[in-house]
N, C-alpha and C. Protein backbone atom coordinates (compact mmCIF):
# COMPACT_ATOMS: atom_id res chain seq x y z
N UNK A 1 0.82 -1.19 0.00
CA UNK A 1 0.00 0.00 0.00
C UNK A 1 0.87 1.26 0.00
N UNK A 2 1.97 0.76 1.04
CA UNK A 2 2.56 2.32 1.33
C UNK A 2 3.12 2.71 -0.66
N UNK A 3 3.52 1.92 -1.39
CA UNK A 3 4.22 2.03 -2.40
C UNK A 3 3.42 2.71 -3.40
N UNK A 4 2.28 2.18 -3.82
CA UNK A 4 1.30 3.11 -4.28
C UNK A 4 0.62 4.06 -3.93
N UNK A 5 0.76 4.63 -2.56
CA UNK A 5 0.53 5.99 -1.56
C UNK A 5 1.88 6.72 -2.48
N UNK A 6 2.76 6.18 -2.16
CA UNK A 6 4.15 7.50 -2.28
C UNK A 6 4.31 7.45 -3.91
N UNK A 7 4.11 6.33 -4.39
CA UNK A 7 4.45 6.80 -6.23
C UNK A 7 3.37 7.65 -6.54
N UNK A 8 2.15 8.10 -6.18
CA UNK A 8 1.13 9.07 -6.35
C UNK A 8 0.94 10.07 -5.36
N UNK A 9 2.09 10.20 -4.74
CA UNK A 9 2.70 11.43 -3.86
C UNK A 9 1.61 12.14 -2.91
N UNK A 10 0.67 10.98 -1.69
CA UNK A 10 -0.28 11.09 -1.64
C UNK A 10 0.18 10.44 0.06
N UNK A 11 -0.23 11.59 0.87
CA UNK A 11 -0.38 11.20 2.35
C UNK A 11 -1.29 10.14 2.61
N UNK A 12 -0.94 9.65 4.00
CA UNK A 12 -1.96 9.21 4.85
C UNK A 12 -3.31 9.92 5.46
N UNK A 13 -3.39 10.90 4.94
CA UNK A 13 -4.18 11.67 5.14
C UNK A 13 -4.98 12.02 3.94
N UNK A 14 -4.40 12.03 2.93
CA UNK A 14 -5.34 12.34 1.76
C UNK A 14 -5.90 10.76 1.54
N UNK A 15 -5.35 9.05 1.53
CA UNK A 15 -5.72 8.32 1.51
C UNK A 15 -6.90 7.89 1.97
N UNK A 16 -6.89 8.53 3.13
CA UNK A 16 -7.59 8.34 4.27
C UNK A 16 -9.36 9.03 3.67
N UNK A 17 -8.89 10.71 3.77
CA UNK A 17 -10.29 11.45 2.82
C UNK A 17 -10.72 10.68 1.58
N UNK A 18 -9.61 9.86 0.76
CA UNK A 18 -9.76 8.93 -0.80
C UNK A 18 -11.06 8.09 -0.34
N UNK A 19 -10.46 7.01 0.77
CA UNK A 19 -11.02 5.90 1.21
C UNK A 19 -12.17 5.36 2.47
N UNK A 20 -12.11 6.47 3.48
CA UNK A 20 -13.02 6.74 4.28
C UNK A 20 -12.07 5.84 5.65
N UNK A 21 -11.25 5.37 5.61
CA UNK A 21 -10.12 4.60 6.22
C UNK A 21 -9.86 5.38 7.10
N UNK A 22 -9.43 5.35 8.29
CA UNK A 22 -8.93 6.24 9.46
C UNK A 22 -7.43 5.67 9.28
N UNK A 23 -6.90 7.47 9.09
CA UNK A 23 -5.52 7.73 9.42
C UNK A 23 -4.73 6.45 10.46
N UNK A 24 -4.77 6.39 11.23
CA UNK A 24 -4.44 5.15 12.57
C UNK A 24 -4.55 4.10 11.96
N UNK A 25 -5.54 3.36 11.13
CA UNK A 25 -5.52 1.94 10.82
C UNK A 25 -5.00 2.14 9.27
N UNK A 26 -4.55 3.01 8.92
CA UNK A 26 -3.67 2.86 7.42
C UNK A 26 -2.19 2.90 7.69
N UNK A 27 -1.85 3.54 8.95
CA UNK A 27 -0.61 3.44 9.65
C UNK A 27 -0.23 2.21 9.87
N UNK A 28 -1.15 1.53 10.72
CA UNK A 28 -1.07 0.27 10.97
C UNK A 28 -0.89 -0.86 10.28
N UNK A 29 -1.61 -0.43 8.72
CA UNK A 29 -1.93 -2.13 7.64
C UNK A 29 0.17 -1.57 7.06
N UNK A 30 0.42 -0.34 6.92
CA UNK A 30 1.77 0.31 6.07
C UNK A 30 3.00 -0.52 7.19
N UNK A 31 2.63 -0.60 8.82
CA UNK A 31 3.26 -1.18 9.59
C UNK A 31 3.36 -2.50 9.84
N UNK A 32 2.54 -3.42 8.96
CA UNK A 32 2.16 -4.90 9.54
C UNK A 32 1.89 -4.87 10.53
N UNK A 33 0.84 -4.30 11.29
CA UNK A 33 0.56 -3.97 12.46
C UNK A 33 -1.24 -4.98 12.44
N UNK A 34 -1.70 -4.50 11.25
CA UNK A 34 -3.11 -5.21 10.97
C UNK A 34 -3.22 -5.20 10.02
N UNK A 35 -4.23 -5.99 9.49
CA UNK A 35 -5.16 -6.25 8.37
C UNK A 35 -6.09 -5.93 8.13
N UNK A 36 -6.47 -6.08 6.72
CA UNK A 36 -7.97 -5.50 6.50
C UNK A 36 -8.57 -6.55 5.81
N UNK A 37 -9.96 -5.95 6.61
CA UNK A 37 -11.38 -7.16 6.16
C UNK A 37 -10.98 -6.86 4.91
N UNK A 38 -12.18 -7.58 3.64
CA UNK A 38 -11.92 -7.79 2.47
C UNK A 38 -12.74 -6.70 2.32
N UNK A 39 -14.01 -6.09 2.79
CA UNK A 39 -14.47 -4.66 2.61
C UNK A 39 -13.81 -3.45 2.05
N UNK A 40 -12.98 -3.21 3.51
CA UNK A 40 -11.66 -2.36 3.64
C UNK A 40 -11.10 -2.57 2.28
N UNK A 41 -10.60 -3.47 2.31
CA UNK A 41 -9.86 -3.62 0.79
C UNK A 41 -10.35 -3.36 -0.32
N UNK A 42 -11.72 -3.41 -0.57
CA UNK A 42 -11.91 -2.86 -1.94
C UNK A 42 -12.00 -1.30 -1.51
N UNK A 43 -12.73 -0.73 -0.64
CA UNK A 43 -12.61 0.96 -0.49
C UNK A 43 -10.74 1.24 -0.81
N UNK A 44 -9.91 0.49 -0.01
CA UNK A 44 -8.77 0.89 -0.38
C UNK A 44 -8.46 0.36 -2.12
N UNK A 45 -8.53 -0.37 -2.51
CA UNK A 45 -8.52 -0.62 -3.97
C UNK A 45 -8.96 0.85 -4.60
N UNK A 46 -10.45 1.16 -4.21
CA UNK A 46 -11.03 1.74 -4.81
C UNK A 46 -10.14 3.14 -4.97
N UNK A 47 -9.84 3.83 -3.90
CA UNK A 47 -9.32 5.17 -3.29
C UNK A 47 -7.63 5.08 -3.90
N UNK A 48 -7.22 3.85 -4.02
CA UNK A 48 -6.02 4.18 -4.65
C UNK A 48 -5.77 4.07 -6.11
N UNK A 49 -6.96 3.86 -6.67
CA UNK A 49 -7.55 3.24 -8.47
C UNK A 49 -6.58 2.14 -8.97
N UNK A 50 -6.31 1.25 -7.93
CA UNK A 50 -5.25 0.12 -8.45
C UNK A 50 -6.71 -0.84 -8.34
N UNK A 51 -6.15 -2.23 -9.03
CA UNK A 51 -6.64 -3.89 -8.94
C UNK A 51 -6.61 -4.07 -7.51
N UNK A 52 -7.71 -4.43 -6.71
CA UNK A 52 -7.48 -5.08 -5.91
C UNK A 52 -5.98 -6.32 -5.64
N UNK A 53 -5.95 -6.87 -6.60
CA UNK A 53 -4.82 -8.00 -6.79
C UNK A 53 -3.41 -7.10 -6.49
N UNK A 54 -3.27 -6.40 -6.99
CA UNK A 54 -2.29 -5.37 -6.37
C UNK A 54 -1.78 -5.59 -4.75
N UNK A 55 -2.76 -5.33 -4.31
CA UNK A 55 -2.21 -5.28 -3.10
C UNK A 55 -2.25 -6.57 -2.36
N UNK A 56 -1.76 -7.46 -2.75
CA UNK A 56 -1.76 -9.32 -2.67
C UNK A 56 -0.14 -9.18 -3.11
N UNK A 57 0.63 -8.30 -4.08
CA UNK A 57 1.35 -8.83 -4.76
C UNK A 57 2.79 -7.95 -4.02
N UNK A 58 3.73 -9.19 -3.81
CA UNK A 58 4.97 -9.49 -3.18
C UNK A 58 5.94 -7.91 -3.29
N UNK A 59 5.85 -7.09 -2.68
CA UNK A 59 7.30 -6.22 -2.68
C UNK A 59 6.81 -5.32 -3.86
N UNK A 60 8.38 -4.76 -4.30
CA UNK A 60 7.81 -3.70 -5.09
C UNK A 60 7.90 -4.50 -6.42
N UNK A 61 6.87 -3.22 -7.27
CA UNK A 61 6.42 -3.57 -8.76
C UNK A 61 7.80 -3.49 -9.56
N UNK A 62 8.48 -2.94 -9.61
CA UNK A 62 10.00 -2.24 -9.89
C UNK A 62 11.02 -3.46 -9.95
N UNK A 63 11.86 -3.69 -10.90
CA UNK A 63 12.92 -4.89 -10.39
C UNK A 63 14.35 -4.64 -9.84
N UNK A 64 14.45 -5.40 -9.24
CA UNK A 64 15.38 -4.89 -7.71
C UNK A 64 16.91 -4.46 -8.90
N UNK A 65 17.73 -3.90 -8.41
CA UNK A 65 19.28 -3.99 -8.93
C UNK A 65 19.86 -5.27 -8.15
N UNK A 66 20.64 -5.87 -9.50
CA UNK A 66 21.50 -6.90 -9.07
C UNK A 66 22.60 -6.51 -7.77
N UNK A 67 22.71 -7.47 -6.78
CA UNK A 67 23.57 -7.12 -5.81
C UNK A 67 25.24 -7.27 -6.16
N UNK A 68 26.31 -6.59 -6.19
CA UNK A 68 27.28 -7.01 -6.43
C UNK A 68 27.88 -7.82 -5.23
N UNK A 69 28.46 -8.86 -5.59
CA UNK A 69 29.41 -10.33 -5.03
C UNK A 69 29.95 -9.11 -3.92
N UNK A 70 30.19 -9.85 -2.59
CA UNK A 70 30.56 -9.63 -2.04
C UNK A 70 32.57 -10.19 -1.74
N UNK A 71 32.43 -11.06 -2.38
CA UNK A 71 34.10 -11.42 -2.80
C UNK A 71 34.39 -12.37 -1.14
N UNK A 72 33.50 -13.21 -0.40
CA UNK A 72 33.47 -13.66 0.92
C UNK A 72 34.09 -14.87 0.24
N UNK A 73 35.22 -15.67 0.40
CA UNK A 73 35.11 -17.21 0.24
C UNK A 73 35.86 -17.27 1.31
N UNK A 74 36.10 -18.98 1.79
CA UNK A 74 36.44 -19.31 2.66
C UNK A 74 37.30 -20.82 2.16
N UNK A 75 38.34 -21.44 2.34
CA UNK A 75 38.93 -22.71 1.87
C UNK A 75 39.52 -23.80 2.61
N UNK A 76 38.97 -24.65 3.40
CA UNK A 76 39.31 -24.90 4.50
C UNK A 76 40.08 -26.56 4.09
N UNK A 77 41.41 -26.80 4.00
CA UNK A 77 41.74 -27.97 3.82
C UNK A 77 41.44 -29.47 4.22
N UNK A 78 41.07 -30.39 4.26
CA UNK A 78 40.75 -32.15 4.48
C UNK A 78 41.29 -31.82 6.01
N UNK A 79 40.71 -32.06 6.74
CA UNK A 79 41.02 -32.14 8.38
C UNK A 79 41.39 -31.81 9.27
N UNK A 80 41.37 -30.34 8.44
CA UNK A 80 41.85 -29.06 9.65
C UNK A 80 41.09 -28.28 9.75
N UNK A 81 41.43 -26.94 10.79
CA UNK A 81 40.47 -26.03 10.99
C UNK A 81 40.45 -26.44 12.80
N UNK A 82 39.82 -25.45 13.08
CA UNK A 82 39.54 -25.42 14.78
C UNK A 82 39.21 -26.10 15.49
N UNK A 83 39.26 -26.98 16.59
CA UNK A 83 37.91 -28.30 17.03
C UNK A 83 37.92 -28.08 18.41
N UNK A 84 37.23 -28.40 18.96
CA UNK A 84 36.74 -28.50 20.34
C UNK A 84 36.10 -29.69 20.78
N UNK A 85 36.34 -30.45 21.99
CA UNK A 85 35.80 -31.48 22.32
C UNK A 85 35.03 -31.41 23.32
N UNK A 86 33.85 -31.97 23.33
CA UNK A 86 32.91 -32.09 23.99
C UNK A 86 32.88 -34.04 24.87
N UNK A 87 31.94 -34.01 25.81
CA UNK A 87 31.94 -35.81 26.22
C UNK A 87 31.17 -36.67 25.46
N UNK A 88 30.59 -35.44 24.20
CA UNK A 88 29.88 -36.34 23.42
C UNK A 88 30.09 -36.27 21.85
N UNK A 89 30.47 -35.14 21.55
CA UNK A 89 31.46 -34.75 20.14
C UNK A 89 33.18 -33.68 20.13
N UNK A 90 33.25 -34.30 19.23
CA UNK A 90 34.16 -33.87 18.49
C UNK A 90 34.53 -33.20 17.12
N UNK A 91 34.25 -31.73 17.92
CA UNK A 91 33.84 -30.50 16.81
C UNK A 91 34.95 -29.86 16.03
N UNK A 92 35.08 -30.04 14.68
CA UNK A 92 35.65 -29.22 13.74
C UNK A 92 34.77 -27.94 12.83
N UNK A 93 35.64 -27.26 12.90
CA UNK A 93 34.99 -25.71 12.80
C UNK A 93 35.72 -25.33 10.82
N UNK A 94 35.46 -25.91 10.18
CA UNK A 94 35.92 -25.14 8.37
C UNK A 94 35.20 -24.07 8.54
N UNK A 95 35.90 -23.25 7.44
CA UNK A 95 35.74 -21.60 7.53
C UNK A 95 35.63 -21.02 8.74
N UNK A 96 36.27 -21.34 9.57
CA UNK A 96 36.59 -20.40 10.51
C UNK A 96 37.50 -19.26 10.58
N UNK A 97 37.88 -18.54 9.79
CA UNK A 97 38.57 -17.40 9.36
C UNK A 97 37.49 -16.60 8.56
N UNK A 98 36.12 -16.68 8.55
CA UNK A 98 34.90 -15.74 7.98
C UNK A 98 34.04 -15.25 9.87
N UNK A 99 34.28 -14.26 9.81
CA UNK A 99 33.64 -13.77 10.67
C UNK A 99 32.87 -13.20 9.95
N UNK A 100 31.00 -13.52 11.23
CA UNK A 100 29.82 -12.77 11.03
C UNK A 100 28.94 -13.56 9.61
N UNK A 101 29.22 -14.83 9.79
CA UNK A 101 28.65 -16.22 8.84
C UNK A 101 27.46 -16.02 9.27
N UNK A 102 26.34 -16.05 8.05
CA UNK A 102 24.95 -16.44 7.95
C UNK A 102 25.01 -18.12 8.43
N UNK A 103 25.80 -18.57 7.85
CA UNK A 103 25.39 -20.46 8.15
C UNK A 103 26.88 -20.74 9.06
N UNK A 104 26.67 -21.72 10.08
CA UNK A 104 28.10 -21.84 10.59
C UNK A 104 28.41 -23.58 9.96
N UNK A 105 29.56 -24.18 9.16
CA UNK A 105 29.43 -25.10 9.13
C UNK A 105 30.29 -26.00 10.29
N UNK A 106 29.81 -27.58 10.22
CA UNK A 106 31.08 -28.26 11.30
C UNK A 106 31.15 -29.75 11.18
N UNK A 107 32.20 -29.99 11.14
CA UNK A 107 32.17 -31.18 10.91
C UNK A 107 31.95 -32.09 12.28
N UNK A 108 31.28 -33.11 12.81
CA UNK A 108 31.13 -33.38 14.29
C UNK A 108 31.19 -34.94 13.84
N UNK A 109 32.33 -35.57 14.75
CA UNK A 109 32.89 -37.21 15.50
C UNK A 109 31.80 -37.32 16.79
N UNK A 110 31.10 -38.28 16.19
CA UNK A 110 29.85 -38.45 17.17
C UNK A 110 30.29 -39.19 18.20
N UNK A 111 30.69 -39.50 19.85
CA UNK A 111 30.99 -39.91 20.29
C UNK A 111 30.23 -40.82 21.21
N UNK A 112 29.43 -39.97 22.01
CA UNK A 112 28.15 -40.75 22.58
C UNK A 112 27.46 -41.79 21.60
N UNK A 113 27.51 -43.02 22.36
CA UNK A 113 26.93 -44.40 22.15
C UNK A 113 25.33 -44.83 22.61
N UNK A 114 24.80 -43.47 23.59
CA UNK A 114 23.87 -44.04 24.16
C UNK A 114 23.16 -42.75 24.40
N UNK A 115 22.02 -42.23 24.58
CA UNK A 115 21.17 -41.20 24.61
C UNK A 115 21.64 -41.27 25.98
N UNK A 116 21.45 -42.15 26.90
CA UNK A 116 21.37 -41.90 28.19
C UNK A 116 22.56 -41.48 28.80
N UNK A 117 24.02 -41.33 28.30
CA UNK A 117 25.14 -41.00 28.37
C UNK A 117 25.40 -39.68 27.63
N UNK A 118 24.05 -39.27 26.88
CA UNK A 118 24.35 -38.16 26.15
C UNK A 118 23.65 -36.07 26.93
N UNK A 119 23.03 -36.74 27.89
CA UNK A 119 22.77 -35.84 28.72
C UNK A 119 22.16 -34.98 28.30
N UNK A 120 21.87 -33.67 28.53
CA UNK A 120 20.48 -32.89 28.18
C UNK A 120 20.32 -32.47 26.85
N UNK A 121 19.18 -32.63 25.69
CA UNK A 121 19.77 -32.56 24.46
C UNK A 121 19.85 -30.75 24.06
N UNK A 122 20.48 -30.57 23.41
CA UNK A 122 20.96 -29.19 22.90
C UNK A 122 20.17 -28.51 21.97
N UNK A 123 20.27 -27.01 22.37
CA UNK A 123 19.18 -26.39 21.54
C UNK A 123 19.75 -25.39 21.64
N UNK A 124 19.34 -24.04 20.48
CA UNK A 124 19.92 -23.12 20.06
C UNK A 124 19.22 -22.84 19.21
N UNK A 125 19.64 -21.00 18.98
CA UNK A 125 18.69 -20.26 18.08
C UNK A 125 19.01 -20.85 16.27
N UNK A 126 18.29 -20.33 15.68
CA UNK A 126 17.90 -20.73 14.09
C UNK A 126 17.55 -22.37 13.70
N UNK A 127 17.75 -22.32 12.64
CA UNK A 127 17.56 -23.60 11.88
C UNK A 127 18.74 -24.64 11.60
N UNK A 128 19.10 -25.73 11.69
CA UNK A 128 20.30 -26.43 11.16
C UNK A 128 19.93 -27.76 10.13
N UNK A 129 21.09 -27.96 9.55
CA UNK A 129 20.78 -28.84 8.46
C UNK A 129 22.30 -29.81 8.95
N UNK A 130 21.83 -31.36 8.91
CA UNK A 130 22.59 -32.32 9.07
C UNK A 130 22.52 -33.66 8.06
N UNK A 131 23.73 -33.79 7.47
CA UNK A 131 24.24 -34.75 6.85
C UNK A 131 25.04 -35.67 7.54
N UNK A 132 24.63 -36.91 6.82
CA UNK A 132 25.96 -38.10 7.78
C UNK A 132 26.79 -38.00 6.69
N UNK A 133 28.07 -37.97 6.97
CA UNK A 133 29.00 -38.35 6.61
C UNK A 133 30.02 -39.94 5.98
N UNK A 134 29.38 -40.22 7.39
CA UNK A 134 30.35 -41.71 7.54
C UNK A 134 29.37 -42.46 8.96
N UNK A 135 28.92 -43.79 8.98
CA UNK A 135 29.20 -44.04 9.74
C UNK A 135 27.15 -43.75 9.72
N UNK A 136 26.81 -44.34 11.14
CA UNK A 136 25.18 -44.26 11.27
C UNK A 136 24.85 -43.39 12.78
N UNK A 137 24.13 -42.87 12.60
CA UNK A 137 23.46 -42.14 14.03
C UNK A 137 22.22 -41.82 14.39
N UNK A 138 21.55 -42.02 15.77
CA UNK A 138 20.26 -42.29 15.55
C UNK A 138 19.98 -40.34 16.18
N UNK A 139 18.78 -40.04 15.26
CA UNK A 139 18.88 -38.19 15.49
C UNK A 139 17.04 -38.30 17.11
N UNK A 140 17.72 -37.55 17.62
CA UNK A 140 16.86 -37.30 19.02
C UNK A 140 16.56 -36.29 18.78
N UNK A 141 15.07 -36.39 18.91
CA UNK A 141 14.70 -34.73 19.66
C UNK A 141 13.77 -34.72 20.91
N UNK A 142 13.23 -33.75 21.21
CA UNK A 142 12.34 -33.76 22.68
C UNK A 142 10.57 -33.78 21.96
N UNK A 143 10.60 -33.70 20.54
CA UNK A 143 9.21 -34.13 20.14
C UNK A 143 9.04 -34.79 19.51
N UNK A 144 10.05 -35.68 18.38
CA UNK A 144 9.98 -36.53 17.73
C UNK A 144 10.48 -37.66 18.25
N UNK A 145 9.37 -39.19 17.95
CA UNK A 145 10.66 -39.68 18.04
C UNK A 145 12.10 -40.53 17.63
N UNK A 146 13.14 -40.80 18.16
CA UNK A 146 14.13 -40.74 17.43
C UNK A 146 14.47 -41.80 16.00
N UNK A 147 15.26 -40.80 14.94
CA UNK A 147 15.21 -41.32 13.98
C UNK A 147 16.78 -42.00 13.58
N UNK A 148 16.48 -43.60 12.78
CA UNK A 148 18.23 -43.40 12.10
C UNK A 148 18.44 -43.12 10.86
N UNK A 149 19.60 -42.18 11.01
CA UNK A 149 20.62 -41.80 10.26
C UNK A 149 21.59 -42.39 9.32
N UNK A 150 21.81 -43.15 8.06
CA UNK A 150 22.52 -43.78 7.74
C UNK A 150 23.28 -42.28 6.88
N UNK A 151 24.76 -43.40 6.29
CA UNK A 151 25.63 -42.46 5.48
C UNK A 151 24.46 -41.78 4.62
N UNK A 152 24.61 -40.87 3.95
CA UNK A 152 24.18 -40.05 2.83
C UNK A 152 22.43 -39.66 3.10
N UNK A 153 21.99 -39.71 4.60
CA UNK A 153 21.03 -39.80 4.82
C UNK A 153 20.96 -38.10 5.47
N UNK A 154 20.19 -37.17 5.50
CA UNK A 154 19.96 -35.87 6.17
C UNK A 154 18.80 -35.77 6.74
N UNK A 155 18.71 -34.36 7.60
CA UNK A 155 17.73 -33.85 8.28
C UNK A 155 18.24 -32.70 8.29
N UNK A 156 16.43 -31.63 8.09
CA UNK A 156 16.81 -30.34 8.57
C UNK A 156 15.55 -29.71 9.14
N UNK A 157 15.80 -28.68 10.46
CA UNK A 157 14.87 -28.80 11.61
C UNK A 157 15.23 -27.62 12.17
N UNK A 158 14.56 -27.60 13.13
CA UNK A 158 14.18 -25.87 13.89
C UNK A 158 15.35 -26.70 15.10
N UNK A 159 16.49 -25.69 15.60
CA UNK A 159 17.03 -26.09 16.23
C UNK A 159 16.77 -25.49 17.61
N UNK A 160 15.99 -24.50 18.05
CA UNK A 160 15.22 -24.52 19.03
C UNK A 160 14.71 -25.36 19.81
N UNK A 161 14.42 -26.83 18.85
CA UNK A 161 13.57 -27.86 19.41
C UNK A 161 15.06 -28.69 19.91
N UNK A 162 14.79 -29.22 21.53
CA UNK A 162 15.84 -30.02 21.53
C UNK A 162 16.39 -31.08 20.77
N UNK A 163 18.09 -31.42 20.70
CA UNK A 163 18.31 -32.28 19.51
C UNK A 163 19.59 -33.08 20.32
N UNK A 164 19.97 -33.78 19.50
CA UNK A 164 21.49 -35.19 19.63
C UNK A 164 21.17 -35.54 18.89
N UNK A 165 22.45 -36.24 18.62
CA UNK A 165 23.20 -37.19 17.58
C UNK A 165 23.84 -38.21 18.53
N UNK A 166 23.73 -39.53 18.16
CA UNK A 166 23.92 -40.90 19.18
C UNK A 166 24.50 -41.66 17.95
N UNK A 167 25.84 -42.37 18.20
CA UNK A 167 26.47 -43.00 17.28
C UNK A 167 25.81 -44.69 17.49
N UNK A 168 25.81 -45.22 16.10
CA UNK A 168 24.72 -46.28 16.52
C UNK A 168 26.22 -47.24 15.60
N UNK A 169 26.64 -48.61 16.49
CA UNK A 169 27.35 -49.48 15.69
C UNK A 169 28.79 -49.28 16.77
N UNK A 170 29.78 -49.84 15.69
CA UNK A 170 31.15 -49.96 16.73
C UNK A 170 32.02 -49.02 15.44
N UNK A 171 31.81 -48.72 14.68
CA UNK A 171 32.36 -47.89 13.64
C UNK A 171 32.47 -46.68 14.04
N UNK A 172 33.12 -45.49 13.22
CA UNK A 172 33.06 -44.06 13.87
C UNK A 172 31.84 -43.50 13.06
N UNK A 173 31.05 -42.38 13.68
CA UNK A 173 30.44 -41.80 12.89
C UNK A 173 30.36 -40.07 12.76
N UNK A 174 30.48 -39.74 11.54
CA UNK A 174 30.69 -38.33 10.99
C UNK A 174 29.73 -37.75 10.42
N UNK A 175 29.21 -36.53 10.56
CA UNK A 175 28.15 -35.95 10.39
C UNK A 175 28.69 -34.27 9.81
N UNK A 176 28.32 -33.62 9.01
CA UNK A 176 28.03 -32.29 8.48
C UNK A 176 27.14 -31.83 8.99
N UNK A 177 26.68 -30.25 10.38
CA UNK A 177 26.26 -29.97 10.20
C UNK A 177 26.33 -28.32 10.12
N UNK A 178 25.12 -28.00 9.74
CA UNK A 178 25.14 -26.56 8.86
C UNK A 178 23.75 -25.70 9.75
N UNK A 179 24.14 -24.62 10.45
CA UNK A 179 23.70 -24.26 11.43
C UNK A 179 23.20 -22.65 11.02
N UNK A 180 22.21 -21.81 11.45
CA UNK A 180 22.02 -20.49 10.93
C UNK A 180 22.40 -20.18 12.07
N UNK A 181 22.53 -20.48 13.58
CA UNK A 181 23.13 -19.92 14.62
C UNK A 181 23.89 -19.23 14.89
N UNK A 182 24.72 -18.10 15.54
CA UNK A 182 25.36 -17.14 15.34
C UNK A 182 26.83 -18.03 16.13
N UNK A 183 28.03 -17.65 15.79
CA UNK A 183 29.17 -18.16 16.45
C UNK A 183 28.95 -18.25 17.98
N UNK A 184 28.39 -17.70 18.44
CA UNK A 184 28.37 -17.45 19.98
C UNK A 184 27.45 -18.11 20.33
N UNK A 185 26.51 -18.04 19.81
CA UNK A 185 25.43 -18.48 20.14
C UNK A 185 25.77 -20.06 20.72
N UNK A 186 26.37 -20.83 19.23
CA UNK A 186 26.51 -22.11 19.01
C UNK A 186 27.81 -22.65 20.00
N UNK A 187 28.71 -21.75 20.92
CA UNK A 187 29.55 -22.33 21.17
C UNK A 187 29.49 -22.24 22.69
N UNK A 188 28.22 -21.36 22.98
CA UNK A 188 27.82 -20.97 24.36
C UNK A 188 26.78 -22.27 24.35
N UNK A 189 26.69 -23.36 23.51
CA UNK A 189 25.57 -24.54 24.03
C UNK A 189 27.12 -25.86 24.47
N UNK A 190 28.00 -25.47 24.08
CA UNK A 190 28.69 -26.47 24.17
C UNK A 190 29.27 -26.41 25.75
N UNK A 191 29.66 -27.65 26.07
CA UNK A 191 30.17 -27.79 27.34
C UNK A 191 31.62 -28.53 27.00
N UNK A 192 32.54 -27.79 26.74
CA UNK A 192 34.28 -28.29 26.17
C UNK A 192 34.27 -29.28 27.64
N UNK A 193 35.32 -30.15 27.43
CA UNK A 193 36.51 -31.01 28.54
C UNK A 193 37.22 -29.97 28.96
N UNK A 194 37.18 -30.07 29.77
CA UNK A 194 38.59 -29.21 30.79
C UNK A 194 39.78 -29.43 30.66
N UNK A 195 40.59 -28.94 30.12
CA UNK A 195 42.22 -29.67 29.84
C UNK A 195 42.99 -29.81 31.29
């Protein structure tokens, strides 16, 4: 709405006299604050002489400018990079020389054999995405329940919801996962060994 208000260089106030709409609740629909009955909507259709369908339709009418590359890569060699150990993984950190990552990736040596040895399951802000690697693991959460994991097998889930990874077999097992969590976030859930 607000977009076809300002390309016809037209207050909230003249909208308002257009449409019979009170000033306050046109503030509000421009704020995602509320909605309007389907009534409302045609007076506003009407008062702004657009298609109803218009105002259904995604962002602006205009096509965006291409963003230029930001030039971010990151190259992290076969089995290096940062790690931290936990009593139940064994965390490697690639691209860890990109500070302020949208996705954090990690490579994790599943160690825990047994949910019940694996202690309270872990949770943290955003979304994560997990691949096995190598090796089988059965995936826990606090509402589902638990699933297995074979090689080349994934999941991806609200990581809010509590979670683990439980190595299932006498083999090692390796997992990818890919986290929207912020660095801090993700390293303030971990509980390191004490050297």
């Amino acid at each position: 709405m607000r977009e076809f208000r300002t390309a016809n260089g037209w207050t909230l106030v003249e909208v308002s006299e257009r449409t019979g709409i009170p000033v306050s609740t046109l503030s509000k629909v421009e704020t995602g604050k509320m909605s309007l009955s389907y009534e409302k909507l045609l007076r506003l259709s009407r008062g702004l002489e657009i298609d109803i369908t218009r105002l259904f339709s995604p962002g602006s009418s205009r096509p965006s400018a291409p963003q230029a590359a930001s030039g971010r890569r990151s190259i992290t060699p076969a089995n290096e990079g940062p790690s931290i150990e936990t009593t139940t993984y064994n965390y490697t950190y690639p691209s860890a020389d990109l500070l302020n990552k949208l996705l954090n990736p990690m490579i994790i040596e599943i160690k825990a054999r047994s949910i019940d040895d694996f202690g309270d399951l872990m949770r943290h802000s955003g979304e994560e995405y997990v691949l096995v690697l190598e090796g089988q693991c059965e995936f826990h959460t606090d509402i589902y329940a638990p699933s297995l994991l074979k090689t080349g097998d994934s999941a991806y889930f609200d990581a809010t919801m509590g979670h683990g990874y439980v190595a299932v077999g006498d083999g090692p097992c390796r997992i990818l996962s890919v986290c929207s969590a912020t660095d801090a976030d993700l390293k303030s859930s971990l509980h390191p060994i004490e050297a």
